[in-house]
N, C-alpha and C. Protein backbone atom coordinates (compact mmCIF):
# COMPACT_ATOMS: atom_id res chain seq x y z
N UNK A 1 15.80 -20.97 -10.74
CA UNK A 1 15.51 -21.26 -9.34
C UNK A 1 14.41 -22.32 -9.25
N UNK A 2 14.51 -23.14 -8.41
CA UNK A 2 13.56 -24.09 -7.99
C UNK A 2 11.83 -23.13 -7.34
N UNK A 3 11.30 -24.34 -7.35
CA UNK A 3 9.52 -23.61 -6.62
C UNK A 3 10.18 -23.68 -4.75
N UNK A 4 9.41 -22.75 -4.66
CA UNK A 4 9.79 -22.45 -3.33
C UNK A 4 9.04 -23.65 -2.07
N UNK A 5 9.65 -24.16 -1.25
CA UNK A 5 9.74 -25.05 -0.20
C UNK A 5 8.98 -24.03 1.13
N UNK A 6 8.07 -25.12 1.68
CA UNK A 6 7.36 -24.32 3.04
C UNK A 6 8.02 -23.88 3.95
N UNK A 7 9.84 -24.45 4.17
CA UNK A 7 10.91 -24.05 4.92
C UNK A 7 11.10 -23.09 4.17
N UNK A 8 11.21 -22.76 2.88
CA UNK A 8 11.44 -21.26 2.47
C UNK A 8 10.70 -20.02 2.68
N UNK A 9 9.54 -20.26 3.08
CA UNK A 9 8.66 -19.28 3.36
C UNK A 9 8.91 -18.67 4.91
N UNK A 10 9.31 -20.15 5.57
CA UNK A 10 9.85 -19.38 7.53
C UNK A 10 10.97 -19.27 7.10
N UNK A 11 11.93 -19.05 6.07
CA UNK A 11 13.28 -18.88 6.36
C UNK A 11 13.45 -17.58 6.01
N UNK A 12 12.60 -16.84 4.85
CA UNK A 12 13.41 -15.68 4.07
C UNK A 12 12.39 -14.96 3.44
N UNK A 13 12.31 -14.31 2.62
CA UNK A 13 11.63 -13.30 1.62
C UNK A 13 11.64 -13.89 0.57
N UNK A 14 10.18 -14.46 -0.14
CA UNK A 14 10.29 -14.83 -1.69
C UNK A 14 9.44 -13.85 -2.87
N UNK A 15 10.21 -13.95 -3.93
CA UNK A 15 10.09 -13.28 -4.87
C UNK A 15 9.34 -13.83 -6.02
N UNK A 16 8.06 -13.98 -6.83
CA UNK A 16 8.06 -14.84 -7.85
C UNK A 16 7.44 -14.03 -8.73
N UNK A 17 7.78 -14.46 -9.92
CA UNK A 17 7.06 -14.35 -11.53
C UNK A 17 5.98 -14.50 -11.85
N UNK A 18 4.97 -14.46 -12.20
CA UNK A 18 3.64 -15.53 -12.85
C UNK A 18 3.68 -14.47 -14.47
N UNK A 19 4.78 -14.65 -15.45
CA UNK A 19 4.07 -14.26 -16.47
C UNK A 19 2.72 -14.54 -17.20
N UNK A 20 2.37 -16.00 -17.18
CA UNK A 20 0.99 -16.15 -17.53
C UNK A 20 -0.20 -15.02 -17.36
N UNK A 21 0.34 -14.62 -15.79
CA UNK A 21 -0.98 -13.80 -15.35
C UNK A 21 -0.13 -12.36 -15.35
N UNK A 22 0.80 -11.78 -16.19
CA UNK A 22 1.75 -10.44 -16.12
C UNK A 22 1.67 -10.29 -14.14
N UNK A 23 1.95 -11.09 -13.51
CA UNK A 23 1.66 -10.55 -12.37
C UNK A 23 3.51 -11.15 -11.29
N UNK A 24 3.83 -10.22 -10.38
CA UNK A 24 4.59 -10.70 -9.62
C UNK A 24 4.11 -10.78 -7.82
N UNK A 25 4.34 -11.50 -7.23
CA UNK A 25 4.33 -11.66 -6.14
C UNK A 25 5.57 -11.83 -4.88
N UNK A 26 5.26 -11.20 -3.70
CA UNK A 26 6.13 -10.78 -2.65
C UNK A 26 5.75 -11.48 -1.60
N UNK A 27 6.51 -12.41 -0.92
CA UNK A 27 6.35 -12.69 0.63
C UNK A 27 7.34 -12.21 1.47
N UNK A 28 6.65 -11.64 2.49
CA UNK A 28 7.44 -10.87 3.31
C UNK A 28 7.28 -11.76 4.74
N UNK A 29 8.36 -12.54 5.18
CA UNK A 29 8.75 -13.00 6.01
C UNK A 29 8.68 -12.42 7.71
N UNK A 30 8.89 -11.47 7.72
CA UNK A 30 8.37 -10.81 8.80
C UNK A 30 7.42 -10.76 9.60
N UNK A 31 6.12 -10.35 8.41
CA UNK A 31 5.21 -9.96 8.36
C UNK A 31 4.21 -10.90 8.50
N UNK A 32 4.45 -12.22 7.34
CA UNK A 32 3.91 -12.94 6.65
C UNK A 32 2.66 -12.28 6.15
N UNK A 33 3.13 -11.65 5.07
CA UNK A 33 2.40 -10.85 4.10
C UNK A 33 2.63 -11.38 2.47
N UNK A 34 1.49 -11.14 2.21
CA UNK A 34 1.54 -11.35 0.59
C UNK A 34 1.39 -9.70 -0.12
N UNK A 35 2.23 -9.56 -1.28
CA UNK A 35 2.22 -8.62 -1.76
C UNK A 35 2.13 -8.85 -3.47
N UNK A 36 1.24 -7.83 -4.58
CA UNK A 36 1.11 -8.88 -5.96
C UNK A 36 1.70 -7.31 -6.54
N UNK A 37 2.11 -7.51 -7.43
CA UNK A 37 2.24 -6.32 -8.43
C UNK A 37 2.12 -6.93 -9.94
N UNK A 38 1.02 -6.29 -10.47
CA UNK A 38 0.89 -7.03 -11.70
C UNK A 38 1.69 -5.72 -12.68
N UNK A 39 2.59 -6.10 -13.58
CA UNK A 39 3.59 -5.47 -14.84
C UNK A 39 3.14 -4.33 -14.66
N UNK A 40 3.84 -3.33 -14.76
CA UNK A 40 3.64 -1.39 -14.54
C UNK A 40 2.54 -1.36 -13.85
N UNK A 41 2.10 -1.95 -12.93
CA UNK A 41 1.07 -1.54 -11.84
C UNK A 41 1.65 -1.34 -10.22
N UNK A 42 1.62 -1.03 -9.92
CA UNK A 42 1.56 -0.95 -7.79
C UNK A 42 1.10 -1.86 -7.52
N UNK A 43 2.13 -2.06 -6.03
CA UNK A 43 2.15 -3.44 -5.39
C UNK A 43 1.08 -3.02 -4.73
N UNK A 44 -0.03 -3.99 -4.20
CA UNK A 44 -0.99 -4.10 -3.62
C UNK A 44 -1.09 -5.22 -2.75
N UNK A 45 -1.07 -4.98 -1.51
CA UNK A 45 -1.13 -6.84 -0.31
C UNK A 45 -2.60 -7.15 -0.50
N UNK A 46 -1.95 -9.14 -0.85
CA UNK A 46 -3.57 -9.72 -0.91
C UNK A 46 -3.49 -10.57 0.12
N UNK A 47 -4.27 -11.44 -0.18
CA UNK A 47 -4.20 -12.57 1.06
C UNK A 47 -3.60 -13.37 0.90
N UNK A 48 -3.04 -14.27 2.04
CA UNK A 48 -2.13 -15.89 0.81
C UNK A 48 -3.07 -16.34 0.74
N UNK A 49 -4.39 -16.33 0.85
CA UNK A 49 -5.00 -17.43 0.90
C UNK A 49 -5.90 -17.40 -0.80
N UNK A 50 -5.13 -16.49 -1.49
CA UNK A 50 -5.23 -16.16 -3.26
C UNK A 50 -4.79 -17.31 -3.99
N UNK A 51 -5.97 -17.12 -4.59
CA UNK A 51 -5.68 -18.29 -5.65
C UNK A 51 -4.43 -18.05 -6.79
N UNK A 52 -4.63 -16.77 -7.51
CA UNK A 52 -3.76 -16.29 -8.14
C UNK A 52 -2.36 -17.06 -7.72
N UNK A 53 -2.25 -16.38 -6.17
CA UNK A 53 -0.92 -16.32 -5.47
C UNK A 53 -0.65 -17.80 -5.17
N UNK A 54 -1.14 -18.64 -5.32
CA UNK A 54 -1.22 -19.96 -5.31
C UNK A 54 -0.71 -20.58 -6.55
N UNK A 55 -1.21 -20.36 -7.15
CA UNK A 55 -0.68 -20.78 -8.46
C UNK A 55 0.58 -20.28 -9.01
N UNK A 56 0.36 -19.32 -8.66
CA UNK A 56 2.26 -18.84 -8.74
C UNK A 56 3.72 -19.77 -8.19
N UNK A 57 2.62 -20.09 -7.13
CA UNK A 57 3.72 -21.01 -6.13
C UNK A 57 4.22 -22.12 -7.08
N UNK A 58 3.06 -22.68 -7.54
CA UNK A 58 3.53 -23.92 -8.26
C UNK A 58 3.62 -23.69 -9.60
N UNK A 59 3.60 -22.67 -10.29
CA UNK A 59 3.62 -22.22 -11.51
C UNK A 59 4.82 -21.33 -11.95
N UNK A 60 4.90 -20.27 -11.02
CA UNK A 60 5.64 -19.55 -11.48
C UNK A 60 7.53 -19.82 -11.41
N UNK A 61 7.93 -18.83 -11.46
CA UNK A 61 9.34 -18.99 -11.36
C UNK A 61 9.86 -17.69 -10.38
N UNK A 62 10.79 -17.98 -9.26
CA UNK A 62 11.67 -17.56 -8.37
C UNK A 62 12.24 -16.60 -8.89
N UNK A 63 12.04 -15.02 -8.64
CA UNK A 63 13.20 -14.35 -8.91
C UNK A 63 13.90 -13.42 -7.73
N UNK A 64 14.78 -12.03 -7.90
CA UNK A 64 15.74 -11.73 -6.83
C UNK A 64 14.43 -10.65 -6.84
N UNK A 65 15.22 -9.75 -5.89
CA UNK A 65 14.11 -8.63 -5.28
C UNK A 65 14.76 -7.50 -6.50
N UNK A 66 15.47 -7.24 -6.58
CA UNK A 66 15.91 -6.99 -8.11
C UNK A 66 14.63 -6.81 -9.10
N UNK A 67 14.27 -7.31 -9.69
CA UNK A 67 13.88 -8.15 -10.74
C UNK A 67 12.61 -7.71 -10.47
N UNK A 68 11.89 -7.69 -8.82
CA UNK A 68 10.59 -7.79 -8.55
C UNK A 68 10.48 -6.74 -8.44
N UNK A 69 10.95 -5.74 -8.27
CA UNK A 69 10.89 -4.11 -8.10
C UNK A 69 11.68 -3.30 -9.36
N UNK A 70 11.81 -4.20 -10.47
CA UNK A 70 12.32 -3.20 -11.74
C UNK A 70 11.17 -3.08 -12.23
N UNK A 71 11.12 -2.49 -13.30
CA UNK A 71 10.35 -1.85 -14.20
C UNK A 71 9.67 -0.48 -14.13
């Protein structure tokens, strides 16, 4: 999957990776909420205005909601 587009953020729900940091991240479209779950931990909402969660954007990689809620 491509890095996610600022039209993707008003369009839908994104899902991303940051293995670097074992961490995944949730935007919830609705809401406009940020949500992080770092590897066998609980999701916890941060702010977007996270650096972490920032770097994900341009770092990480796109996955399904699948993927973001296994383990």
């Amino acid at each position: 999957m491509t890095f996610p587009t600022p039209e993707d953020f008003r369009k839908r729900d994104i899902y991303i990776d940051y293995p670097y940091e074992h961490a995944m991240f949730r935007w919830e479209k609705e809401t406009e909420s940020v949500y992080t779950r770092f590897y066998g931990k609980r999701e916890v909402e941060i702010d977007h205005t996270s650096n972490l969660f920032n770097e994900a954007i341009s770092a990480g990689e796109q996955i399904t909601r699948d993927d973001y809620f296994r383990d």
